[in-house]
Protein backbone atom coordinates (compact mmCIF):
# COMPACT_ATOMS: atom_id res chain seq x y z
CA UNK A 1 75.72 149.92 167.49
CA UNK A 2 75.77 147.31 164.81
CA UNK A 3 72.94 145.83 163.85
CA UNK A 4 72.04 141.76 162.93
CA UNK A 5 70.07 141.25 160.02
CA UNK A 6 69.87 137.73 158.75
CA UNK A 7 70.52 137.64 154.70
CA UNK A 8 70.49 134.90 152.39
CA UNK A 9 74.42 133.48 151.56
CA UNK A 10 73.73 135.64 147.39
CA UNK A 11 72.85 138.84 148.68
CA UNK A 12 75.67 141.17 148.37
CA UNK A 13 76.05 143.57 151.08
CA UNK A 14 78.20 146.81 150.92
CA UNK A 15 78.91 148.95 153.49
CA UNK A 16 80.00 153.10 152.93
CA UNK A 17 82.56 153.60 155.98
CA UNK A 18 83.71 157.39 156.25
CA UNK A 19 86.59 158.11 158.58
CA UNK A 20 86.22 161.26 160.69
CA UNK A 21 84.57 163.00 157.95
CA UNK A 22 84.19 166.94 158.44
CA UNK A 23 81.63 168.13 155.65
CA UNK A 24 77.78 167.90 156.09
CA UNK A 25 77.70 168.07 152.61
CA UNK A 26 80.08 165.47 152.10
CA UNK A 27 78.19 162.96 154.31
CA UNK A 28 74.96 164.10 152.64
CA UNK A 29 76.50 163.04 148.96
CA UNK A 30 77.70 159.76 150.40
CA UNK A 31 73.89 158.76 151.61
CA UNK A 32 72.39 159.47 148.50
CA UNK A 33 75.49 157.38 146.59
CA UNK A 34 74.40 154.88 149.35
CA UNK A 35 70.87 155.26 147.72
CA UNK A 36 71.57 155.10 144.43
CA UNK A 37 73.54 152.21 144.47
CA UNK A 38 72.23 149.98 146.85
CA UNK A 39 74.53 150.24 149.94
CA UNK A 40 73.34 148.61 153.15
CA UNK A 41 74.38 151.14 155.32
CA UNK A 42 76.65 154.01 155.74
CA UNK A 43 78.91 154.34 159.22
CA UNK A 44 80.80 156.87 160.22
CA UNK A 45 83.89 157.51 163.13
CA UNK A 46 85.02 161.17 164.82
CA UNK A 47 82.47 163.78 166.06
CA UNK A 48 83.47 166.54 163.16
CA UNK A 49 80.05 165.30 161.47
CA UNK A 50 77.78 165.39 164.61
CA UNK A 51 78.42 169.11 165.22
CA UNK A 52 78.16 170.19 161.89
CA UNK A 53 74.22 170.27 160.35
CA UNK A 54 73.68 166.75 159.72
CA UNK A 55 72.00 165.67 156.46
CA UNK A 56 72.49 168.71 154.82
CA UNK A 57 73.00 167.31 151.44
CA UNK A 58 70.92 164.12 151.69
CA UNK A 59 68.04 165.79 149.29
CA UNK A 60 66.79 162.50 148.53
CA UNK A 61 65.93 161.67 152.55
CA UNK A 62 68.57 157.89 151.84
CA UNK A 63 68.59 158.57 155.50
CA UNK A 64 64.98 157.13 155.94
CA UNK A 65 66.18 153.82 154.15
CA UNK A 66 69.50 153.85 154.92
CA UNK A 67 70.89 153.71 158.38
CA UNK A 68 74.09 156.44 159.32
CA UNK A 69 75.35 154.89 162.72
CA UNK A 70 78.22 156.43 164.15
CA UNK A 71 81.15 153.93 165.81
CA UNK A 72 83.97 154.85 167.81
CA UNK A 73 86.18 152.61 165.44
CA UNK A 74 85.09 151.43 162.07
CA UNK A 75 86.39 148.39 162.25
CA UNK A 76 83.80 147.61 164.41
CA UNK A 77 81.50 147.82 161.23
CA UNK A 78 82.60 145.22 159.64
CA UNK A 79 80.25 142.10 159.29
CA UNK A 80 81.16 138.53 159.42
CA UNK A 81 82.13 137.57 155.91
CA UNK A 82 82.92 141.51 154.52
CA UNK A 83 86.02 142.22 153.13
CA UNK A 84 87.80 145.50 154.46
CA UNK A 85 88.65 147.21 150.94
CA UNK A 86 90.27 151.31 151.67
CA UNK A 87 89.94 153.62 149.77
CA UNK A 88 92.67 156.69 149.62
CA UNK A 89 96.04 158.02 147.77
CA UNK A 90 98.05 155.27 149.82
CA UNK A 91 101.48 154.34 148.33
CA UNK A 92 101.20 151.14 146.39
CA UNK A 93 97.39 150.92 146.50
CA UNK A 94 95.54 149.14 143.54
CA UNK A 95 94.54 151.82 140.63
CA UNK A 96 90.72 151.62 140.64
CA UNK A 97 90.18 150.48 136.76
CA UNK A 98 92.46 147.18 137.70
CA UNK A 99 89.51 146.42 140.88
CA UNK A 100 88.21 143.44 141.14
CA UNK A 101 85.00 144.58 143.61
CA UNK A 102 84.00 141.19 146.20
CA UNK A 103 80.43 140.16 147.07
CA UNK A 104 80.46 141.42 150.36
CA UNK A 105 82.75 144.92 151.11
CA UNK A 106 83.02 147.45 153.59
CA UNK A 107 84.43 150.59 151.74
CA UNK A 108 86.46 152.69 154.15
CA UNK A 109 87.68 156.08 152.89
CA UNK A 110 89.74 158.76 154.15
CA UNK A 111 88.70 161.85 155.33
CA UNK A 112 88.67 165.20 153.44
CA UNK A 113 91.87 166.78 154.77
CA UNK A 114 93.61 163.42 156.27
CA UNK A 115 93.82 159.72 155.94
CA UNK A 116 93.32 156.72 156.83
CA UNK A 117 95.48 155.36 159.70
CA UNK A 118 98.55 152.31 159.48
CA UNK A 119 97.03 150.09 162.19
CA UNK A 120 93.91 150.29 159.48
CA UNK A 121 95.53 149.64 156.26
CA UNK A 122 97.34 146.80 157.74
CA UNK A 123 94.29 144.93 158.19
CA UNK A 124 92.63 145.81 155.02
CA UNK A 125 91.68 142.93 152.23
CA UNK A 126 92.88 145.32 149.49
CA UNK A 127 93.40 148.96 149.67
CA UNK A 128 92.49 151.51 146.57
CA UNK A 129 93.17 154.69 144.89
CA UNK A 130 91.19 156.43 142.03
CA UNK A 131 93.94 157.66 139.30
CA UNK A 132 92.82 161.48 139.01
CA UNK A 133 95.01 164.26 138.92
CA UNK A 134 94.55 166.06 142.56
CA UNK A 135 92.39 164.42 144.55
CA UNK A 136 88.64 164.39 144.73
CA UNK A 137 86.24 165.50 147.33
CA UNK A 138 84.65 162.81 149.71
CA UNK A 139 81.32 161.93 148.35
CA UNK A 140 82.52 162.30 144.74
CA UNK A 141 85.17 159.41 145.85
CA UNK A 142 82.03 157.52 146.94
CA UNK A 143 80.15 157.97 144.20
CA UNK A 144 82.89 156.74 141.77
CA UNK A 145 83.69 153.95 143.38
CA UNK A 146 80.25 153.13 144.44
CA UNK A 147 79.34 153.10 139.84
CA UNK A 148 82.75 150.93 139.56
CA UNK A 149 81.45 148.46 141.38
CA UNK A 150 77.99 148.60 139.42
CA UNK A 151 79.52 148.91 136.15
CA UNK A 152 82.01 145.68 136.77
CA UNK A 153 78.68 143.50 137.96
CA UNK A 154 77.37 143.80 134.78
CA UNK A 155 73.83 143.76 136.39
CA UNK A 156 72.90 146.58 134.17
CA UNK A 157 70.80 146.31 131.24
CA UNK A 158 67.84 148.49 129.75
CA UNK A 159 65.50 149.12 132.18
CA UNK A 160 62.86 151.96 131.77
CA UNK A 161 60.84 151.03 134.64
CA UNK A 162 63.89 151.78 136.60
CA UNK A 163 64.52 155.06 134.41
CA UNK A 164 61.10 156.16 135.22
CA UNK A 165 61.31 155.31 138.91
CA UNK A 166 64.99 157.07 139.49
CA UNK A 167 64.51 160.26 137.18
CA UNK A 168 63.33 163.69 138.07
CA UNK A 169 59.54 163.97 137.80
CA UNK A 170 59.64 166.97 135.47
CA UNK A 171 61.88 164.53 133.21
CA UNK A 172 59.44 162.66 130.13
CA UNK A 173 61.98 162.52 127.86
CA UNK A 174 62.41 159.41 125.72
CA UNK A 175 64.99 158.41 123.07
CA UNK A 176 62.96 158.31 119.42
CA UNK A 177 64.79 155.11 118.74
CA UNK A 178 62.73 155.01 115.22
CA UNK A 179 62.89 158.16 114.23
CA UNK A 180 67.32 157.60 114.64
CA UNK A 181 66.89 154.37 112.67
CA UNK A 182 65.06 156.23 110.11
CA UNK A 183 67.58 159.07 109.69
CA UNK A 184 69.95 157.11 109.53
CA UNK A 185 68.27 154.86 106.61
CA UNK A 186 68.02 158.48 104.93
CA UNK A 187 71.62 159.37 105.42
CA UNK A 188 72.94 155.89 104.15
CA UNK A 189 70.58 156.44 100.97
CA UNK A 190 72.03 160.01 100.52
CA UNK A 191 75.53 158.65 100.85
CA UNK A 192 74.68 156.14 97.96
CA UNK A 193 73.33 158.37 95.78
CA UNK A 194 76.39 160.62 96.05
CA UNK A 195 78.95 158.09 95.29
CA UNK A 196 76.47 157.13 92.06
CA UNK A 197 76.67 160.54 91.09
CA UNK A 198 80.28 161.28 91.65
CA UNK A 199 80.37 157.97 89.50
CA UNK A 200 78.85 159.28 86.61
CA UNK A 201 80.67 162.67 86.56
């Protein structure tokens, strides 16, 4: 059932719509791409998914932040304000790179061995394709489009609180970013001396 949340006019919202997905797995990667970059919720149509073993993948437990609500159409997803953007190898879809992401989106993609229907494409606000050779599975699909839109917000910068907070606990590594400068003071110095001395000779 779709659920009302009041949110201020500058938050962005994005929704992950799967269509008829079969793969726990699959469904699993696309919560934790919901996760990791800040989806709203993730929705899903078809009844492949609820008689496989649900969450299989979904190590990180998105599911406990994230809601997975299952409609009978996707369409019916879609908020007030979202733009319907597909995702799939449709025949003169936009080529991911040229993407301009909006605010507010509903992604819907295709299932693993299918895709997604005419009467749904017709309504879309722009539809999508990621240029690979072959095609990729589902929740690698999501997860690629999911950093596009990141990387084309331009809301990242250096963060190590946010390093620290989304790495693996048995990760301390840190980048010795004097110990690089220094090195490379040395190699600049070498490279010096070796002209001098080719110089000379």
């Amino acid at each position: 059932m779709p659920e009302n949340k009041t949110e201020s006019p500058t938050t962005s919202r994005t929704i992950i719509a799967l269509t008829n997905p079969k793969s726990s797995s699959n469904v699993g990667g696309a919560m934790r791409a919901a996760g990791c970059y800040d989806a709203q919720k993730v929705v899903y149509s078809g009844d492949r998914f609820n008689r496989a073993v649900r969450l299989a993948a979904d190590t990180q437990k998105v599911h406990e932040i994230v809601p997975l609500v299952h409609y009978e159409e996707l369409l019916d997803a879609l908020e007030p304000g979202m733009k319907l953007i597909c995702v799939d190898l449709i025949e003169g879809a936009i080529p991911l790179p040229n993407f301009v992401h909006p605010k507010n989106a509903m992604y819907l993609f295709g299932p693993e061995d299918g895709t997604i229907k005419q009467k749904v494409i017709n309504k879309a606000d722009a539809v999508v394709y990621v240029p690979t050779i072959g095609c990729m599975n589902l929740a690698a699909s999501v997860n690629v489009v999911m950093y596009d839109k990141l990387a084309k917000s331009q809301q990242h910068q250096l963060d190590n609180e946010l390093i620290k907070k989304s790495r693996d606990r048995n990760n301390k590594i840190k980048v010795k970013a004097l110990k690089y400068e220094k090195n490379r003071i040395k190699e600049e110095k070498r490279v010096i001396r070796q002209a001098a001395l080719e110089k000379e000779s």
